[in-house]
C-alpha atoms as a PDB file:
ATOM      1  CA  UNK A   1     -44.898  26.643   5.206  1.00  0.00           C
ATOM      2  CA  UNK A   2     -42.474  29.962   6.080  1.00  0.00           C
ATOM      3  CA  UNK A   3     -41.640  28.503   9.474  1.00  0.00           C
ATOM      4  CA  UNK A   4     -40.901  24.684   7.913  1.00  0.00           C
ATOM      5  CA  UNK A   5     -38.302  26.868   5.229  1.00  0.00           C
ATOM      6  CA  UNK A   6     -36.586  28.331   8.246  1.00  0.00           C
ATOM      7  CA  UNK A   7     -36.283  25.062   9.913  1.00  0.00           C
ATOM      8  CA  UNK A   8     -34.844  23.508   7.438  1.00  0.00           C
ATOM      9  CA  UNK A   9     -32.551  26.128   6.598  1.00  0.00           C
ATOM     10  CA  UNK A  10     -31.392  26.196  10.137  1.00  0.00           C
ATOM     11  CA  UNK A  11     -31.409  22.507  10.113  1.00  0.00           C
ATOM     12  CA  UNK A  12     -28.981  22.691   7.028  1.00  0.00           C
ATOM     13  CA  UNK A  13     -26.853  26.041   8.307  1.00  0.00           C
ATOM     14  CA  UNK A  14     -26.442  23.656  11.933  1.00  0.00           C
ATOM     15  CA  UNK A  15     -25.309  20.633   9.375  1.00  0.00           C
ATOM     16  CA  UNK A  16     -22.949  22.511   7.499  1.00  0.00           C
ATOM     17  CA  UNK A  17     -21.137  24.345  10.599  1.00  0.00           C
ATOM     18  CA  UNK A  18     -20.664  20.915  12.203  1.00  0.00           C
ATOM     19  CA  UNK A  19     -19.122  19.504   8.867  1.00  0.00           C
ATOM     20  CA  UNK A  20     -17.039  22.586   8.779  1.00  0.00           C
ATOM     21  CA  UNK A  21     -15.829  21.760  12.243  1.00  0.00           C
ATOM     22  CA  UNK A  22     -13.985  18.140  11.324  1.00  0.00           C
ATOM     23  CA  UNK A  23     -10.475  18.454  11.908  1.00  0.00           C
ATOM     24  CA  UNK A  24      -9.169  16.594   8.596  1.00  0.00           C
ATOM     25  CA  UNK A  25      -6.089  15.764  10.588  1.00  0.00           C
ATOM     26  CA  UNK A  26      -8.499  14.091  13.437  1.00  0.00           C
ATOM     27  CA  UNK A  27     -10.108  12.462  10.507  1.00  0.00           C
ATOM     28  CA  UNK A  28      -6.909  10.759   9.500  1.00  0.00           C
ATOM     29  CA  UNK A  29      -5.735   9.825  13.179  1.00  0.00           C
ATOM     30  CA  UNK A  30      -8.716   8.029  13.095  1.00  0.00           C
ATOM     31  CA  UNK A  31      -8.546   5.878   9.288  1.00  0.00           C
ATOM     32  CA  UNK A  32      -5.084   5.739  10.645  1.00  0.00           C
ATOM     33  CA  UNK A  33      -5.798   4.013  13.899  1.00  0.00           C
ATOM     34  CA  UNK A  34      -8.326   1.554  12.225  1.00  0.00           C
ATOM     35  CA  UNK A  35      -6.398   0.367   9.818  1.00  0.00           C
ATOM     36  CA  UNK A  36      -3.518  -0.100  12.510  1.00  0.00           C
ATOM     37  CA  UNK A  37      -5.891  -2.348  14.279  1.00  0.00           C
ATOM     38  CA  UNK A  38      -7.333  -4.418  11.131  1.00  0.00           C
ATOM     39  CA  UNK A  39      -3.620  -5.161  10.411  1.00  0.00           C
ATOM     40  CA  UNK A  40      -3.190  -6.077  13.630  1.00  0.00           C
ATOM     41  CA  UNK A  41      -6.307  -8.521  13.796  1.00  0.00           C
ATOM     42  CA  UNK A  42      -4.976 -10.117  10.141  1.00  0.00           C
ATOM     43  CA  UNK A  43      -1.122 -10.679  10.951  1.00  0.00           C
ATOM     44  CA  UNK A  44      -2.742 -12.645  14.617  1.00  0.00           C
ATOM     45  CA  UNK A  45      -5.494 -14.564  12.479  1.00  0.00           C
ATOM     46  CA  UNK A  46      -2.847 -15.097   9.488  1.00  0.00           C
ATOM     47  CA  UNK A  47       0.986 -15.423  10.955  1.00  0.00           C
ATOM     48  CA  UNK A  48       3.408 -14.861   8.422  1.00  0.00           C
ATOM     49  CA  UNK A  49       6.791 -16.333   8.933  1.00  0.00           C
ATOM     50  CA  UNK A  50      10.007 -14.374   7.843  1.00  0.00           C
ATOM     51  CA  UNK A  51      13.723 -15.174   8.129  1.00  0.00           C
ATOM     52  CA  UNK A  52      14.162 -11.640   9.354  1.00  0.00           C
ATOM     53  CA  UNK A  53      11.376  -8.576  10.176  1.00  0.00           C
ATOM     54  CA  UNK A  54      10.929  -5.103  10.143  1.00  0.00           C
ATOM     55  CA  UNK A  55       8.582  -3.505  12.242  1.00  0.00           C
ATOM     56  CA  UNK A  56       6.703  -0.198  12.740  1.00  0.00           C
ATOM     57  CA  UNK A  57       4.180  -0.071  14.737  1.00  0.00           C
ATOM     58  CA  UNK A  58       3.439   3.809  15.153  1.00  0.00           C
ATOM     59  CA  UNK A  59       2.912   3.521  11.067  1.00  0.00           C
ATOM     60  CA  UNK A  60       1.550   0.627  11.131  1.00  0.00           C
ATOM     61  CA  UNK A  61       4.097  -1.205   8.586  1.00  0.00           C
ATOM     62  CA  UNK A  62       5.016  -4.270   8.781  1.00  0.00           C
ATOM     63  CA  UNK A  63       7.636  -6.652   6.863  1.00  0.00           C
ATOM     64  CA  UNK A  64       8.278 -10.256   7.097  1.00  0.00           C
ATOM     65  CA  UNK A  65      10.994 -11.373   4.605  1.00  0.00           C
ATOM     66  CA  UNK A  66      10.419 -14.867   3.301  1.00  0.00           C
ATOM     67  CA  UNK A  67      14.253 -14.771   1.542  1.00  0.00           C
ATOM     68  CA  UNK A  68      17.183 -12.465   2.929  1.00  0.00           C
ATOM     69  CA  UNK A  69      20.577 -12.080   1.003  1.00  0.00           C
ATOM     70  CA  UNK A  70      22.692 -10.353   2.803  1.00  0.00           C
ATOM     71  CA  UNK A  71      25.186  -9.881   0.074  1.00  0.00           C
ATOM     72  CA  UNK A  72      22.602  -8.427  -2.643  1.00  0.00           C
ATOM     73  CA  UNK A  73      22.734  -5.279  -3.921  1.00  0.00           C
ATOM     74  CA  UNK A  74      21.298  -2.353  -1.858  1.00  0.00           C
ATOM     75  CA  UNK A  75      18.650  -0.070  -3.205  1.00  0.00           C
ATOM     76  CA  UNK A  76      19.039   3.677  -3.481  1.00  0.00           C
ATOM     77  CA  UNK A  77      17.723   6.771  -5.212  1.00  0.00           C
ATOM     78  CA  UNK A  78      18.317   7.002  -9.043  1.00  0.00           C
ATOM     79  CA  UNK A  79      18.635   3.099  -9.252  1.00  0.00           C
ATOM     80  CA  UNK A  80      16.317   1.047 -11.318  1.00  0.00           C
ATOM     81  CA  UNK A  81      14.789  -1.731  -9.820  1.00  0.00           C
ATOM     82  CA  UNK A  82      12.728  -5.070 -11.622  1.00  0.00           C
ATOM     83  CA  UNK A  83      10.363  -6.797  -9.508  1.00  0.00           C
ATOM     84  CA  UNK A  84       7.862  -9.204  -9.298  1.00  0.00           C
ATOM     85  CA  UNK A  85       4.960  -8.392  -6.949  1.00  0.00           C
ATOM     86  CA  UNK A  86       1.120  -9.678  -5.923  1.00  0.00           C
ATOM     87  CA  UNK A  87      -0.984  -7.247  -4.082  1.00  0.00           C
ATOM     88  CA  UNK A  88      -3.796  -7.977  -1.921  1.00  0.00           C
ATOM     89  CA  UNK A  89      -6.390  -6.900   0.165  1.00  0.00           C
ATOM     90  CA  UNK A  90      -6.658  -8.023   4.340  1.00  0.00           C
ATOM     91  CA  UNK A  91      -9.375 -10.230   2.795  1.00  0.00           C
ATOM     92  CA  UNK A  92      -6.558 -11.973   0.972  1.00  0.00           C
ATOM     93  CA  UNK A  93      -8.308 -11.065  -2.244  1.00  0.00           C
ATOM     94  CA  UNK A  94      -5.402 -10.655  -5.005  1.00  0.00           C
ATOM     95  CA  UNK A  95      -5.834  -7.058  -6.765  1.00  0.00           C
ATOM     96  CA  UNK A  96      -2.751  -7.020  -9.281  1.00  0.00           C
ATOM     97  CA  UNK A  97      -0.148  -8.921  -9.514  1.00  0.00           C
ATOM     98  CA  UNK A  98       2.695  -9.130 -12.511  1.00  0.00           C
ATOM     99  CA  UNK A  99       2.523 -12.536 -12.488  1.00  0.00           C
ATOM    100  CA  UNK A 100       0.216 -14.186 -15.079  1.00  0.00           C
ATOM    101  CA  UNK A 101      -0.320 -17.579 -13.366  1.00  0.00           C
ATOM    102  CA  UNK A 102      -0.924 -16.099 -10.128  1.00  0.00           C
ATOM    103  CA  UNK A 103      -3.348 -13.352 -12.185  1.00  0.00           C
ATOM    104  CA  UNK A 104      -5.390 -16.675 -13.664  1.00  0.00           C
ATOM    105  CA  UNK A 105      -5.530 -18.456 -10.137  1.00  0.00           C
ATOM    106  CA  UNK A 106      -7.101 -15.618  -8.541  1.00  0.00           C
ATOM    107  CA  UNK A 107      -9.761 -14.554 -11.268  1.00  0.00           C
ATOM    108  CA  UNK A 108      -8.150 -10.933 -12.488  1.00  0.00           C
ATOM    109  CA  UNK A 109      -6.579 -12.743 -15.544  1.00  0.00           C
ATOM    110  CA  UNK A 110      -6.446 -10.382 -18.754  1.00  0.00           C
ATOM    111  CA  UNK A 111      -5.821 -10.876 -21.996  1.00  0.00           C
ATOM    112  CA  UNK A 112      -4.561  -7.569 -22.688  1.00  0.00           C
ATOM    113  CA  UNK A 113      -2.176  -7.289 -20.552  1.00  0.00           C
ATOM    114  CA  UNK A 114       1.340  -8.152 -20.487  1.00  0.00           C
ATOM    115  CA  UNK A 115       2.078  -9.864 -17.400  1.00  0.00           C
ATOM    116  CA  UNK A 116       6.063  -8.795 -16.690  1.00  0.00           C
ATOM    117  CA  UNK A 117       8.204  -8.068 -13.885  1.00  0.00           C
ATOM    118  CA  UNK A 118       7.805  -4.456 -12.963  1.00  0.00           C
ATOM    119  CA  UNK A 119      10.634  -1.851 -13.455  1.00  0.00           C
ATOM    120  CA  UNK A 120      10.783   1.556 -12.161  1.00  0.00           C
ATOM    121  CA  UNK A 121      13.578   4.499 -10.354  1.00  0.00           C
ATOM    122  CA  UNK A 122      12.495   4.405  -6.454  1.00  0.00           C
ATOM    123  CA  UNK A 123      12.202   8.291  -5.079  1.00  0.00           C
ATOM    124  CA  UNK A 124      10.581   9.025  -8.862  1.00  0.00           C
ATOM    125  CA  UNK A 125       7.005   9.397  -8.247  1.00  0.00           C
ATOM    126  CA  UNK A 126       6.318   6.064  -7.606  1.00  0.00           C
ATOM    127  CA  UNK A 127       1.860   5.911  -6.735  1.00  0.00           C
ATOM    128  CA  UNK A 128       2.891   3.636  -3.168  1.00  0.00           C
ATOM    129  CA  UNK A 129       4.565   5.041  -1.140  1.00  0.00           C
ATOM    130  CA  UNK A 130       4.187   1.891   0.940  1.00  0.00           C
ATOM    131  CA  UNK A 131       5.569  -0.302  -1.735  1.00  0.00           C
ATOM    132  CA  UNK A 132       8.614   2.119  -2.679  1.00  0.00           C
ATOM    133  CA  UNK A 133       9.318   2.274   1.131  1.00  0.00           C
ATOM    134  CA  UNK A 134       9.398  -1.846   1.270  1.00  0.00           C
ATOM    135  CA  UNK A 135      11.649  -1.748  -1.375  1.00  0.00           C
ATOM    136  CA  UNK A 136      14.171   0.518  -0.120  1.00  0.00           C
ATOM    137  CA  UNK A 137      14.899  -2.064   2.743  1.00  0.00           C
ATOM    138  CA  UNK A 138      14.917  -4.671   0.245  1.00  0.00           C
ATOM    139  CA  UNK A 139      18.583  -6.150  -1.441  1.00  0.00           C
ATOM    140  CA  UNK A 140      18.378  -7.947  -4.828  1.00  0.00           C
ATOM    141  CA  UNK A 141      17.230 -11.318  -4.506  1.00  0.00           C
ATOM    142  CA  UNK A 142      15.390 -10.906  -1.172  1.00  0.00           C
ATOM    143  CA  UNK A 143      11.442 -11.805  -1.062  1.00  0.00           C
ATOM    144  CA  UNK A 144       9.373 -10.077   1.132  1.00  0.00           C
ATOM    145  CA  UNK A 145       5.467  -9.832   2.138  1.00  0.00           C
ATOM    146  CA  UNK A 146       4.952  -5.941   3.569  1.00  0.00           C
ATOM    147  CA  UNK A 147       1.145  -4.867   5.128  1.00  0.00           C
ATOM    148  CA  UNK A 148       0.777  -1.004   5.835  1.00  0.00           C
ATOM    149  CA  UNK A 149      -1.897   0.779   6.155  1.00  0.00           C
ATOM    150  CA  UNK A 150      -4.265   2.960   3.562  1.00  0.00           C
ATOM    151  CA  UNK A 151      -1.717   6.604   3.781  1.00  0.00           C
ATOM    152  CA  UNK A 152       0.862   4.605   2.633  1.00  0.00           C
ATOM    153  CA  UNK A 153      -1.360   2.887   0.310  1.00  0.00           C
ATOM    154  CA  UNK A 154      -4.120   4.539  -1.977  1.00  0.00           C
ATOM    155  CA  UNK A 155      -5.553   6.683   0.929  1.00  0.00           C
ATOM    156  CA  UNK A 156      -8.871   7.571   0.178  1.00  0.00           C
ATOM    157  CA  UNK A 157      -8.767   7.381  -2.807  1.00  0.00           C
ATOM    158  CA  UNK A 158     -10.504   4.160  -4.358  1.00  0.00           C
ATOM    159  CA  UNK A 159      -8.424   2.545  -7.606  1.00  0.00           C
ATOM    160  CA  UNK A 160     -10.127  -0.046  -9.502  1.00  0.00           C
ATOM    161  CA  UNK A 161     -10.511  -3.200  -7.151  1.00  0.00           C
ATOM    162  CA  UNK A 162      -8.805  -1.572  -4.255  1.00  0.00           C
ATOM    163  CA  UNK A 163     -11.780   0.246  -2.100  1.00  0.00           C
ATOM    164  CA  UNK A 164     -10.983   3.886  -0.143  1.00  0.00           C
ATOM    165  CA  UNK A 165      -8.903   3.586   2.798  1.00  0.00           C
ATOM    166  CA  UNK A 166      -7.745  -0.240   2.136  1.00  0.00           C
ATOM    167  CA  UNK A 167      -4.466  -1.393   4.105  1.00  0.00           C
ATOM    168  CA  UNK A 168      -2.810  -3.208   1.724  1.00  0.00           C
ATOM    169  CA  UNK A 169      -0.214  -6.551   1.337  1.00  0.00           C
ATOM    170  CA  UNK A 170       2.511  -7.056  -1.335  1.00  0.00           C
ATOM    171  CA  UNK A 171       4.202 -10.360  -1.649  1.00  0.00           C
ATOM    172  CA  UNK A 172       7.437  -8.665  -3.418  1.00  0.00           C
ATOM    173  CA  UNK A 173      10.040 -10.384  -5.134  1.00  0.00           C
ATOM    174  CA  UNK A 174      13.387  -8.285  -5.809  1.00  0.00           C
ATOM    175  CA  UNK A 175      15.016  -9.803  -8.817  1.00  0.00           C
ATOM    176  CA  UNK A 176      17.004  -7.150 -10.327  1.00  0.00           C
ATOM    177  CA  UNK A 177      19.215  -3.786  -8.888  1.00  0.00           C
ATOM    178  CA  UNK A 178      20.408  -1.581 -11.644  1.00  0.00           C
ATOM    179  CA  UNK A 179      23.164   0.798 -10.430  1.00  0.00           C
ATOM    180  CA  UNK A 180      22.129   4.217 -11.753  1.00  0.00           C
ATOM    181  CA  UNK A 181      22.742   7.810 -11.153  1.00  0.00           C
ATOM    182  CA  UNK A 182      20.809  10.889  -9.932  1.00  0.00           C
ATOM    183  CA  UNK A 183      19.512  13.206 -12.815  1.00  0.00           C
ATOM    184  CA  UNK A 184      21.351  16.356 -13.572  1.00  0.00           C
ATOM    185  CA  UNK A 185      19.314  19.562 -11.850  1.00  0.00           C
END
């Protein structure tokens, strides 16, 4: 019984030294790398057409604008932007979306919620990163669909629908760029 302790103690102590040994940077090289290639494997089963692109590949972001204006207003720090957006899944399963037909189409219809165009400041905390980025190569009135990869995303961190280190697409619609100013320090 003494000696079966000690082996699993050792067993445990051998365990726990390994774990210790994970380079969390390795760790993320590798979700990194994955999701790289499960974006690459959806954009050649499901081609998305764009007047104009933006690609990088390193990251792992990709955009495909479905609606340029070249003449729309730019977006920059301090502004406030409204926007209409759907986000899904590589499945193509729709998680959120501010659009209440699209919301009823896809199953995730609720009755508590008000289905609006989103507004927020860009460079204020915003929870994707991914998303904020898309924007910020956006002008008003432009329409884009942007796929990056879980860092830019959620990261391992599951929220609601959305499982741990999920690549994600947003089907973004810029309607509105509110000139604004940076905040006193």
């Amino acid at each position: 019984m003494k000696n079966r302790l000690i082996a699993i103690a050792a067993l445990l102590l051998v365990a726990f030294s390994w774990v210790s040994c994970i380079d969390p940077d390795q760790t993320e090289e590798v979700i990194l790398q994955q999701d790289k290639e499960e974006i690459q494997k959806y954009l050649q089963e499901n081609p998305i057409v764009g007047v104009k692109e933006y690609k990088e590949e390193v990251e792992g972001f990709y955009m495909f604008w479905q609606v340029s204006n070249d003449a729309g207003l730019t977006v920059v720090r301090g502004d406030t932007v409204t926007v209409n957006y759907t986000g899904k899944l590589l499945s193509n399963e729709v998680f959120d979306t501010s659009l209440e037909q699209v919301a009823k189409d896809n199953g995730i219809f609720s009755s508590s919620r008000k289905y609006q165009p989103l507004k927020f400041r860009p460079g204020f905390n915003f929870a994707i990163s991914g998303f904020e980025f898309a924007i910020s190569l956006m002008k008003q009135g432009e329409k884009a669909t942007v796929i990056f990869p879980s860092r830019l995303g959620y990261g391992n961190q599951p929220q609601g629908p959305v499982p741990a280190n999920s690549p994600l697409i947003f089907e973004i619609d810029l309607l509105e760029v509110k000139k604004g100013s940076l905040p006193n320090p």
